[in-house]
N, C-alpha and C. Protein backbone atom coordinates (compact mmCIF):
# COMPACT_ATOMS: atom_id res chain seq x y z
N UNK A 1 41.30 90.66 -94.50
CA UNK A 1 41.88 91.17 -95.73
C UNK A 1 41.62 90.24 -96.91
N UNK A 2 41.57 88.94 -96.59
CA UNK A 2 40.89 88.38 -97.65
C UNK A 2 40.06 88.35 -98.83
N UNK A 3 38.96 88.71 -98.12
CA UNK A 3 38.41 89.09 -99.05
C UNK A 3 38.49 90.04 -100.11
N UNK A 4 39.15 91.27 -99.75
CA UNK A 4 39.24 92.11 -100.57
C UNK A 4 39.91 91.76 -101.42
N UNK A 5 40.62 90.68 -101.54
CA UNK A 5 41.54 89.71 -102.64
C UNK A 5 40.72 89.39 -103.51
N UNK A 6 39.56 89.00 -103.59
CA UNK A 6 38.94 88.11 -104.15
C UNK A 6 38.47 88.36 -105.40
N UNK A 7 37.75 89.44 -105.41
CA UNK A 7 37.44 90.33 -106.95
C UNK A 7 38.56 90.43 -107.51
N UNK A 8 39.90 90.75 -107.30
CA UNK A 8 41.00 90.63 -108.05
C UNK A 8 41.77 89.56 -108.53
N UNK A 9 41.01 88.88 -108.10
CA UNK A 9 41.80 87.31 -108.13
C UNK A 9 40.98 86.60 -109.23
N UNK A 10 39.90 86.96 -108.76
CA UNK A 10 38.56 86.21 -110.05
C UNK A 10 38.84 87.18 -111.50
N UNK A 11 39.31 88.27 -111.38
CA UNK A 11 39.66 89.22 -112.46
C UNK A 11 40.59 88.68 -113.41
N UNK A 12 41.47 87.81 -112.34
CA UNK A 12 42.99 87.55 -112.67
C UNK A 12 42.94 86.05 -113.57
N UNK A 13 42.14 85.37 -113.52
CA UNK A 13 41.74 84.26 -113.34
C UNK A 13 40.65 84.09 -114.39
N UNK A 14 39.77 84.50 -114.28
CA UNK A 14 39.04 84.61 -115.66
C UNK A 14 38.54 85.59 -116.77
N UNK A 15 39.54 86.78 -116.58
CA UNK A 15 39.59 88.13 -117.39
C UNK A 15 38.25 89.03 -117.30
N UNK A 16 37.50 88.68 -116.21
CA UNK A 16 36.19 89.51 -115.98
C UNK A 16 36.25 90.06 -114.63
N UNK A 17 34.92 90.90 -114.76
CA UNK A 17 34.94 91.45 -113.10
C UNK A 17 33.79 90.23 -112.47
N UNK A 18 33.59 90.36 -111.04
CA UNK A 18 33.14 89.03 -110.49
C UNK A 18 31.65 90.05 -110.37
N UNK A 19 30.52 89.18 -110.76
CA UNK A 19 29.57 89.69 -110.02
C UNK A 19 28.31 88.48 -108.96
N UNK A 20 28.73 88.59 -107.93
CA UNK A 20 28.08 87.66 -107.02
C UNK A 20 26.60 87.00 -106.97
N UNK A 21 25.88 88.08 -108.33
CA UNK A 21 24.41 87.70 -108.17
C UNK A 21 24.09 86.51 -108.80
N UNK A 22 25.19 86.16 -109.67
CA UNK A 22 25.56 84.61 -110.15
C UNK A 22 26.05 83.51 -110.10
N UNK A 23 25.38 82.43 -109.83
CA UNK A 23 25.26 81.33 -109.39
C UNK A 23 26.80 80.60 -109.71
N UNK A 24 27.07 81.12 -111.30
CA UNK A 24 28.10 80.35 -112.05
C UNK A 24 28.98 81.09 -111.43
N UNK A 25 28.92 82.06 -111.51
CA UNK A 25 30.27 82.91 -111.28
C UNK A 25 30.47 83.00 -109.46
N UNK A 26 29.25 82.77 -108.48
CA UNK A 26 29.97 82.21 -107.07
C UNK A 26 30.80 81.03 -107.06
N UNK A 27 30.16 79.63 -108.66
CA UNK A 27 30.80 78.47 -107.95
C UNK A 27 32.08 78.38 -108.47
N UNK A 28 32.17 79.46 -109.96
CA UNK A 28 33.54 79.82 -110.15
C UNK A 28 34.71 80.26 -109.45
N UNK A 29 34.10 81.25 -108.48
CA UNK A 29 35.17 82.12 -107.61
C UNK A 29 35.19 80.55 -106.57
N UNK A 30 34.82 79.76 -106.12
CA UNK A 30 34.85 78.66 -105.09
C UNK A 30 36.50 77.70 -105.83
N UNK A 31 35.99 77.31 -106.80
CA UNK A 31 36.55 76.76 -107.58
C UNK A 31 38.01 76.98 -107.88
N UNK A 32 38.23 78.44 -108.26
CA UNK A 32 39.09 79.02 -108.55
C UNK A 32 40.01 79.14 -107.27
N UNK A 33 39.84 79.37 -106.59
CA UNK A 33 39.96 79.65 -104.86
C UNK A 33 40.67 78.58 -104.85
N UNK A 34 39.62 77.28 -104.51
CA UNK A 34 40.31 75.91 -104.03
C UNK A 34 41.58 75.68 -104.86
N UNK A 35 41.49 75.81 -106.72
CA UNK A 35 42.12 75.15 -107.14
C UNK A 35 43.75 75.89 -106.56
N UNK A 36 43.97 77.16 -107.02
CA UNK A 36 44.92 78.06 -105.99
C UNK A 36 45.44 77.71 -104.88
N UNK A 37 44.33 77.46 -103.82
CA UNK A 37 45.16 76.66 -102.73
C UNK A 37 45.69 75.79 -102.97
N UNK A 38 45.38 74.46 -103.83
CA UNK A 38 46.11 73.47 -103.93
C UNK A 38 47.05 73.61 -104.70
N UNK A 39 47.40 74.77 -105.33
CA UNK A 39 48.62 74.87 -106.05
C UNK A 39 49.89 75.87 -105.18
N UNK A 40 49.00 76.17 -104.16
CA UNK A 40 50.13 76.46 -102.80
C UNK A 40 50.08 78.52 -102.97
N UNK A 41 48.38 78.60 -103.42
CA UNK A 41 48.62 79.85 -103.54
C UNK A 41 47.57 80.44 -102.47
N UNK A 42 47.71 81.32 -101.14
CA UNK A 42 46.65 81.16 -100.32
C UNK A 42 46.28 82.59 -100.35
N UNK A 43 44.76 82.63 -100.74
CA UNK A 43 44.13 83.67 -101.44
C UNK A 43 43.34 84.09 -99.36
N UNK A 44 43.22 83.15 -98.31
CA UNK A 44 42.47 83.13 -97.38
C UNK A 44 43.02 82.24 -96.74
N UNK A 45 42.13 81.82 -95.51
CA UNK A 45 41.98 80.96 -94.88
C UNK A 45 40.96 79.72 -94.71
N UNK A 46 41.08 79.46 -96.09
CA UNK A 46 39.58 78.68 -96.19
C UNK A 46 39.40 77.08 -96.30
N UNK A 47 38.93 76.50 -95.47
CA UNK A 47 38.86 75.04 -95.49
C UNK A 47 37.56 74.84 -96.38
N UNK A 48 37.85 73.89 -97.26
CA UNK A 48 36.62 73.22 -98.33
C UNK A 48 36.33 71.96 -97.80
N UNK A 49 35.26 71.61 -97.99
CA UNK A 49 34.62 70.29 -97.95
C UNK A 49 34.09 69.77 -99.26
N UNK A 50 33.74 68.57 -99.24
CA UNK A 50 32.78 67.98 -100.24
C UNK A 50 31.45 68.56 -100.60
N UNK A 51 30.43 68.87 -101.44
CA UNK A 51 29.23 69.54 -101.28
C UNK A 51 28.96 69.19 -102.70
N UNK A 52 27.21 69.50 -102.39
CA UNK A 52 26.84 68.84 -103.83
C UNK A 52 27.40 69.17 -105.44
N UNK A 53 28.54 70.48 -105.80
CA UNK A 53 29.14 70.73 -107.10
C UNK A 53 30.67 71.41 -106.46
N UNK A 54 30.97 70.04 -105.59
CA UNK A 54 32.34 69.96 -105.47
C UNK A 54 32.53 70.63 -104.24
N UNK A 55 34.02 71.15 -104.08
CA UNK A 55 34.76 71.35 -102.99
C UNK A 55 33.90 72.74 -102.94
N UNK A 56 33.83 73.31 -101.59
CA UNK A 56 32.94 74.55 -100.63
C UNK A 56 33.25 74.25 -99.16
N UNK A 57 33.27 75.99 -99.84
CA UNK A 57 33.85 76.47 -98.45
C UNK A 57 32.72 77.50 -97.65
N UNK A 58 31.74 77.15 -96.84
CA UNK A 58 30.88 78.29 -96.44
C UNK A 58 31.72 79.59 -95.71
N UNK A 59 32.86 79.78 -95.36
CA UNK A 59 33.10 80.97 -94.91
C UNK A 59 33.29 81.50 -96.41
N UNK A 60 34.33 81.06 -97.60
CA UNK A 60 34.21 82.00 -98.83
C UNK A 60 32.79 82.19 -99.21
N UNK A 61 32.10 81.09 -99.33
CA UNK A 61 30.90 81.59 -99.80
C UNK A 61 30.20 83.20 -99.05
N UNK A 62 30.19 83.26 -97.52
CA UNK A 62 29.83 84.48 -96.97
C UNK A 62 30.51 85.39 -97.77
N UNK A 63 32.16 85.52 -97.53
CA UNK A 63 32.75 86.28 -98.61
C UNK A 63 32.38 86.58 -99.24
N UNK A 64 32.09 86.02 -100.32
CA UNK A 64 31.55 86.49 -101.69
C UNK A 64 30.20 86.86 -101.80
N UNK A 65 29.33 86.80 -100.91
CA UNK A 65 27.96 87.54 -100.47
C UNK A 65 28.31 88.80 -100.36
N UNK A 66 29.61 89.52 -99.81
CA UNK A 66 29.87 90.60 -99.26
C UNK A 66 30.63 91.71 -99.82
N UNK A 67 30.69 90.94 -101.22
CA UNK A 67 31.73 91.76 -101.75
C UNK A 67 31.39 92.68 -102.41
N UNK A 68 29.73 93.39 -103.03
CA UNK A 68 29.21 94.76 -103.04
C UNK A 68 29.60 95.48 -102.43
N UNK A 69 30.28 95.38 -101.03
CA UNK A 69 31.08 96.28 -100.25
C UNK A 69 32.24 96.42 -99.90
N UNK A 70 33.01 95.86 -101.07
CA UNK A 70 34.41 95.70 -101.04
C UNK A 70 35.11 96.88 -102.49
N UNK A 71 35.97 97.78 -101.86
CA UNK A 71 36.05 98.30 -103.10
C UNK A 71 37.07 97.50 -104.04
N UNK A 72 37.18 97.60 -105.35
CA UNK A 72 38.24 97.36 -106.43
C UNK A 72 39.67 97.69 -106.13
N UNK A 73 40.64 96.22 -106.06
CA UNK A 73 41.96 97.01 -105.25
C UNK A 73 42.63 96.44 -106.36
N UNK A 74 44.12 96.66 -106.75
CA UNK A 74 44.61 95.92 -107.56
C UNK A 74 45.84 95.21 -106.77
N UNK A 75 46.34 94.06 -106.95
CA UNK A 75 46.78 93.10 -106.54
C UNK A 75 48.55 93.15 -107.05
N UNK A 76 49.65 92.76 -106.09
CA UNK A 76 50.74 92.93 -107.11
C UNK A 76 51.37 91.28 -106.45
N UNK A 77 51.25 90.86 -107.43
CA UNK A 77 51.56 89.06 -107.42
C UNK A 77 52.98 88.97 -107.60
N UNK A 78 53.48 87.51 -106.44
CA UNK A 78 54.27 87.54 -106.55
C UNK A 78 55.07 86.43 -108.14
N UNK A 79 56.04 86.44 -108.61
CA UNK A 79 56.14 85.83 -109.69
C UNK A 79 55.91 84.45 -109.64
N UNK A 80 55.41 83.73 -108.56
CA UNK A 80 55.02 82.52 -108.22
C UNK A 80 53.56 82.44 -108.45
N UNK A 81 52.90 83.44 -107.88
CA UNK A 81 51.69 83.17 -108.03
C UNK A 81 51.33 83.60 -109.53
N UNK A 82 52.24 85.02 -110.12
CA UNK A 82 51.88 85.20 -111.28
C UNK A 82 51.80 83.69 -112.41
N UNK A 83 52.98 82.83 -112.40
CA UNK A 83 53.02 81.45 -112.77
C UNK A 83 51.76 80.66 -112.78
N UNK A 84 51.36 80.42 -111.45
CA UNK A 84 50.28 79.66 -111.28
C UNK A 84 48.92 80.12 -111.91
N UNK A 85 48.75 81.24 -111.74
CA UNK A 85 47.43 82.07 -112.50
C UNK A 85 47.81 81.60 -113.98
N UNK A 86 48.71 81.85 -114.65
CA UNK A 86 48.61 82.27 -116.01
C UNK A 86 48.37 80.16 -116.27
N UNK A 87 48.83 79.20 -115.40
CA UNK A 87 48.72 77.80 -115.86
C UNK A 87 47.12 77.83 -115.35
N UNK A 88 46.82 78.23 -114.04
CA UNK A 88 44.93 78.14 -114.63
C UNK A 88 44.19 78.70 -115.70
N UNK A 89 44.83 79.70 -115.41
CA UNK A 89 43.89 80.50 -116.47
C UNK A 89 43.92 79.84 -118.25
N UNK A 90 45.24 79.71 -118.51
CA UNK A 90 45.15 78.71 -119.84
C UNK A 90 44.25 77.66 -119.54
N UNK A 91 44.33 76.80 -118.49
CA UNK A 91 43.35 75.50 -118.25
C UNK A 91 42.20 75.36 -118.43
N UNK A 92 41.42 76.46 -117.74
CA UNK A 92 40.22 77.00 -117.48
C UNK A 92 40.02 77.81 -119.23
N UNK A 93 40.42 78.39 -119.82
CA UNK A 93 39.90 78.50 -121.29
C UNK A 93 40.57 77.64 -122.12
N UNK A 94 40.49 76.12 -121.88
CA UNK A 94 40.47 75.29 -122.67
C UNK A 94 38.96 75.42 -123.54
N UNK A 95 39.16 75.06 -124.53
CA UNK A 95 37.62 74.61 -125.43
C UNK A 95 37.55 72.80 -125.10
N UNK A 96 37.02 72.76 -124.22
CA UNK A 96 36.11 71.52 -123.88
C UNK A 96 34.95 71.49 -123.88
N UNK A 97 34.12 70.44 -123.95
CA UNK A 97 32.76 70.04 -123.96
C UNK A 97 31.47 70.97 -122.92
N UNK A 98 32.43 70.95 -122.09
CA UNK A 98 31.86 71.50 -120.59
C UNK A 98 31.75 73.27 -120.60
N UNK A 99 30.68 73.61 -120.44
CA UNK A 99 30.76 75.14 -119.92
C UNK A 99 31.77 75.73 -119.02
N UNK A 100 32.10 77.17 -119.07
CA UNK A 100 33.26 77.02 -118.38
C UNK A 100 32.87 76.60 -117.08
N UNK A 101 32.02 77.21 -116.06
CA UNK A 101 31.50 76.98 -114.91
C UNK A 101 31.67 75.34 -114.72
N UNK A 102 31.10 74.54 -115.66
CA UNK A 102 31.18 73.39 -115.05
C UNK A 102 32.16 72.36 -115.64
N UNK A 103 33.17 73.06 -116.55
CA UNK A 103 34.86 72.48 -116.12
C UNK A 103 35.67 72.59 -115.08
N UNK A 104 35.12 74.13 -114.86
CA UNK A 104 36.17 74.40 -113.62
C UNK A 104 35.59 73.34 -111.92
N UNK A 105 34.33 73.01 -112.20
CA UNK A 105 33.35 72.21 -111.30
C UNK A 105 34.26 70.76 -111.35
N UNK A 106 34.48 70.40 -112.31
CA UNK A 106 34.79 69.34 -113.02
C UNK A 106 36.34 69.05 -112.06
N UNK A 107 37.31 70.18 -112.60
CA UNK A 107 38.60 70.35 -112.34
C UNK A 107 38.57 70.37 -110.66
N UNK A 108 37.72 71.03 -109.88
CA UNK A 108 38.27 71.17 -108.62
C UNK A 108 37.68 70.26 -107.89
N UNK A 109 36.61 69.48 -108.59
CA UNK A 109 36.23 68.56 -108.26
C UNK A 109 37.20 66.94 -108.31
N UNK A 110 37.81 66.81 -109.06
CA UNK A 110 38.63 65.80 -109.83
C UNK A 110 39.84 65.91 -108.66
N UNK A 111 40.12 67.16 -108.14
CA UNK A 111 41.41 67.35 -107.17
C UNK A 111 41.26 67.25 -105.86
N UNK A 112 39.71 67.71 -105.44
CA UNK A 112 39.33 67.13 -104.38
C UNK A 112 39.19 66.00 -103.89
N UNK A 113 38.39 65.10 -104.95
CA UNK A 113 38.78 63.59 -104.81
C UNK A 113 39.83 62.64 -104.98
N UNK A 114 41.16 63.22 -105.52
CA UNK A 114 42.01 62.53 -105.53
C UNK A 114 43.09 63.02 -104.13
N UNK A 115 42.80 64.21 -103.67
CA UNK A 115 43.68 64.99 -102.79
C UNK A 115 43.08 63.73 -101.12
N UNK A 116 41.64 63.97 -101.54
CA UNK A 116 40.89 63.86 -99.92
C UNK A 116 40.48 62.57 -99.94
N UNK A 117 40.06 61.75 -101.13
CA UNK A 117 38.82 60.67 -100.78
C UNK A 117 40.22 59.38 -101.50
N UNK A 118 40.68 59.15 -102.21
CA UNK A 118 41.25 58.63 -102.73
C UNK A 118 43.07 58.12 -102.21
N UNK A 119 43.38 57.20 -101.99
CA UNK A 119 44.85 57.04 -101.68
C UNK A 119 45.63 57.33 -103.21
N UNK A 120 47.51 57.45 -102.59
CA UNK A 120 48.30 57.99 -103.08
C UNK A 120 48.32 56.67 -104.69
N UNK A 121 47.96 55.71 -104.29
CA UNK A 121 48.51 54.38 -105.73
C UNK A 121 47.07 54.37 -106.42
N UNK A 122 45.73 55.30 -106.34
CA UNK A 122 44.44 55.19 -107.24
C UNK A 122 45.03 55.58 -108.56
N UNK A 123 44.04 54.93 -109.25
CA UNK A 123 44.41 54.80 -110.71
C UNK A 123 43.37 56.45 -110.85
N UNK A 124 43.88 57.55 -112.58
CA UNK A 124 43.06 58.02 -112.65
C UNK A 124 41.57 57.75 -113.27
N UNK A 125 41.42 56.35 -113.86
CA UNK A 125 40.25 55.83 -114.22
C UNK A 125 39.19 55.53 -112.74
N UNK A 126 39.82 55.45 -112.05
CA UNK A 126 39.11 54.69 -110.62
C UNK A 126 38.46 56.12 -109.95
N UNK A 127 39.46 57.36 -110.46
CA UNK A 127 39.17 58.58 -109.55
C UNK A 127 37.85 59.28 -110.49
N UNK A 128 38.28 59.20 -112.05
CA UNK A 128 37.06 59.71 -112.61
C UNK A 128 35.85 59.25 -112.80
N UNK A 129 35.76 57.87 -112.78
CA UNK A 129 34.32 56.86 -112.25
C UNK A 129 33.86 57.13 -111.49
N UNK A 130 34.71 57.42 -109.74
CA UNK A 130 34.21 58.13 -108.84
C UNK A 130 33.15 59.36 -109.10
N UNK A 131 33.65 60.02 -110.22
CA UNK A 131 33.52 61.58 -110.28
C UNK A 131 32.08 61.57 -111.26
N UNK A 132 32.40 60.40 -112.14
CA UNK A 132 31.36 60.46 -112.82
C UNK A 132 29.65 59.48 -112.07
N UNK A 133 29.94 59.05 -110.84
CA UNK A 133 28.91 58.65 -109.84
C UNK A 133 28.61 59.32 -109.34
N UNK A 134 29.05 60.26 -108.74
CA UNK A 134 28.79 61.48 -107.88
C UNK A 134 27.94 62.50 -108.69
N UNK A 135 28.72 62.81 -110.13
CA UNK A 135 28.13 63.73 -110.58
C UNK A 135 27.53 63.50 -111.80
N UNK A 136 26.87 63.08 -112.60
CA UNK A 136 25.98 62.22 -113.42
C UNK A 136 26.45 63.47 -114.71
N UNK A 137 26.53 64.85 -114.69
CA UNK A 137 26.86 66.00 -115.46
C UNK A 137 27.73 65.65 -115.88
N UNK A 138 28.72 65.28 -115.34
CA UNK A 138 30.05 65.32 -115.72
C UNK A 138 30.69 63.92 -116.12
N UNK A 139 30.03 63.85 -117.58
CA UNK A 139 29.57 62.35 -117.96
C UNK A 139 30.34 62.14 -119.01
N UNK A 140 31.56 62.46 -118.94
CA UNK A 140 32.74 62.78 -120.73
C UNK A 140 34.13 62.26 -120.18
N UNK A 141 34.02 60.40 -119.89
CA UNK A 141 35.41 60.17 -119.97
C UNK A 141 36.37 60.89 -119.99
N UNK A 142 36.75 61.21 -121.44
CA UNK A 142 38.00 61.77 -122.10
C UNK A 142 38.54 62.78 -121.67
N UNK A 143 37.26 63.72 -121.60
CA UNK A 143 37.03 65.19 -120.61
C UNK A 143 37.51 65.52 -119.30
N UNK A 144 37.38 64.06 -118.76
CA UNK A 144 37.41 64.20 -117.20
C UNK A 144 38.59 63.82 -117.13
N UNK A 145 39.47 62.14 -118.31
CA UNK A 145 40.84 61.97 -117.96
C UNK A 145 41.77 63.22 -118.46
N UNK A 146 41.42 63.96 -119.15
CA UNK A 146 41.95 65.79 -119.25
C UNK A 146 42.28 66.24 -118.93
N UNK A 147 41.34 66.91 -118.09
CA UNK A 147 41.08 67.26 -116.58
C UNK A 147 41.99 66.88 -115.46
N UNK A 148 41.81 65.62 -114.92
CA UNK A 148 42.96 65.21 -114.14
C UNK A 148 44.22 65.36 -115.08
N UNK A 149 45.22 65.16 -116.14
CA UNK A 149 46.10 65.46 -116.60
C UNK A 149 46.50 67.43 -116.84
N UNK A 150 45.55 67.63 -116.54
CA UNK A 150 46.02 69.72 -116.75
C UNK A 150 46.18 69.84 -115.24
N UNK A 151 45.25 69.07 -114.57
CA UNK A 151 45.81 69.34 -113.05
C UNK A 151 46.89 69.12 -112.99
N UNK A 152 47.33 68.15 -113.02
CA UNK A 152 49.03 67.70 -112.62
C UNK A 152 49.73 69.32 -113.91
N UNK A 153 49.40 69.89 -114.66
CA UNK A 153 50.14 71.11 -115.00
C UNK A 153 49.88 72.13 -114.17
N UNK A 154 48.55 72.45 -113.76
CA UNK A 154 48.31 73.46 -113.22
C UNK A 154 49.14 72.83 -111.76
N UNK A 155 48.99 72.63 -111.02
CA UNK A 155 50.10 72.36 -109.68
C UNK A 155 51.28 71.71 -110.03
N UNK A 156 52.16 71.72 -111.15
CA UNK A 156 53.55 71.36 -110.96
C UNK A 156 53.43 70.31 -110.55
């Protein structure tokens, strides 16, 4: 059943319909996904790993290969999750430096490494140095200490 969540969720999330033949808009729906889970909202069953533009999950990724054959369902959220959507969704259309695709890269990236690779007393300068070694793109200090600060809004 999952999946059939998913187009509605990416709808919900970035005011468009999802179309999979795009690169930005798969690593968006990834993104979007993870960040959700970590805000305690479970769209699936999906474990993420590290990968070269952040947290991935190859079973969503199949997902979202598959979803030409998923029809359009509409979704009725509960007022928890409605909460959490409307704090990404402001996040995610911030006007920052970064395209949206690769803020939201930025953002679920920034939470992955502080969630998984990083202990509980890291500084966020120590976590975005990290972020900015890893990912040479995502090369905007200010941007990135941001970033980690909307996270701590977007998850409460």
């Amino acid at each position: 059943m999952a999946k059939e969540l998913l187009k509605p969720v990416y709808q919900s999330v970035y005011g468009e319909k999802f179309d999979a033949s795009s690169f930005e808009k798969r690593m968006e729906m990834q993104k979007a996904i993870y960040i959700l889970q970590e805000a305690g909202i479970r769209v699936g069953d999906y474990d993420f790993l590290w990968y070269k533009h952040g947290p991935y999950c190859q079973s969503l990724q199949d997902d979202i290969l598959c979803l030409s054959d998923t029809p359009d369902i509409a979704i009725k959220y509960s007022e928890d999750a409605k909460e959490v959507i409307e704090r990404v969704k402001s996040v995610i259309n911030m006007n920052v430096e970064y395209a949206r695709s690769t803020w939201v890269e930025c953002l679920a990236s920034l939470q992955y490494l502080r969630a998984n690779v990083f202990s509980l007393n890291a500084s966020n300068e120590d976590i975005v140095k990290d972020l900015m070694t890893r990912k040479s793109h995502l090369n905007n200090m200010e941007t990135n200490m941001m970033a980690l600060a909307r996270l701590d809004y977007i998850l409460g």
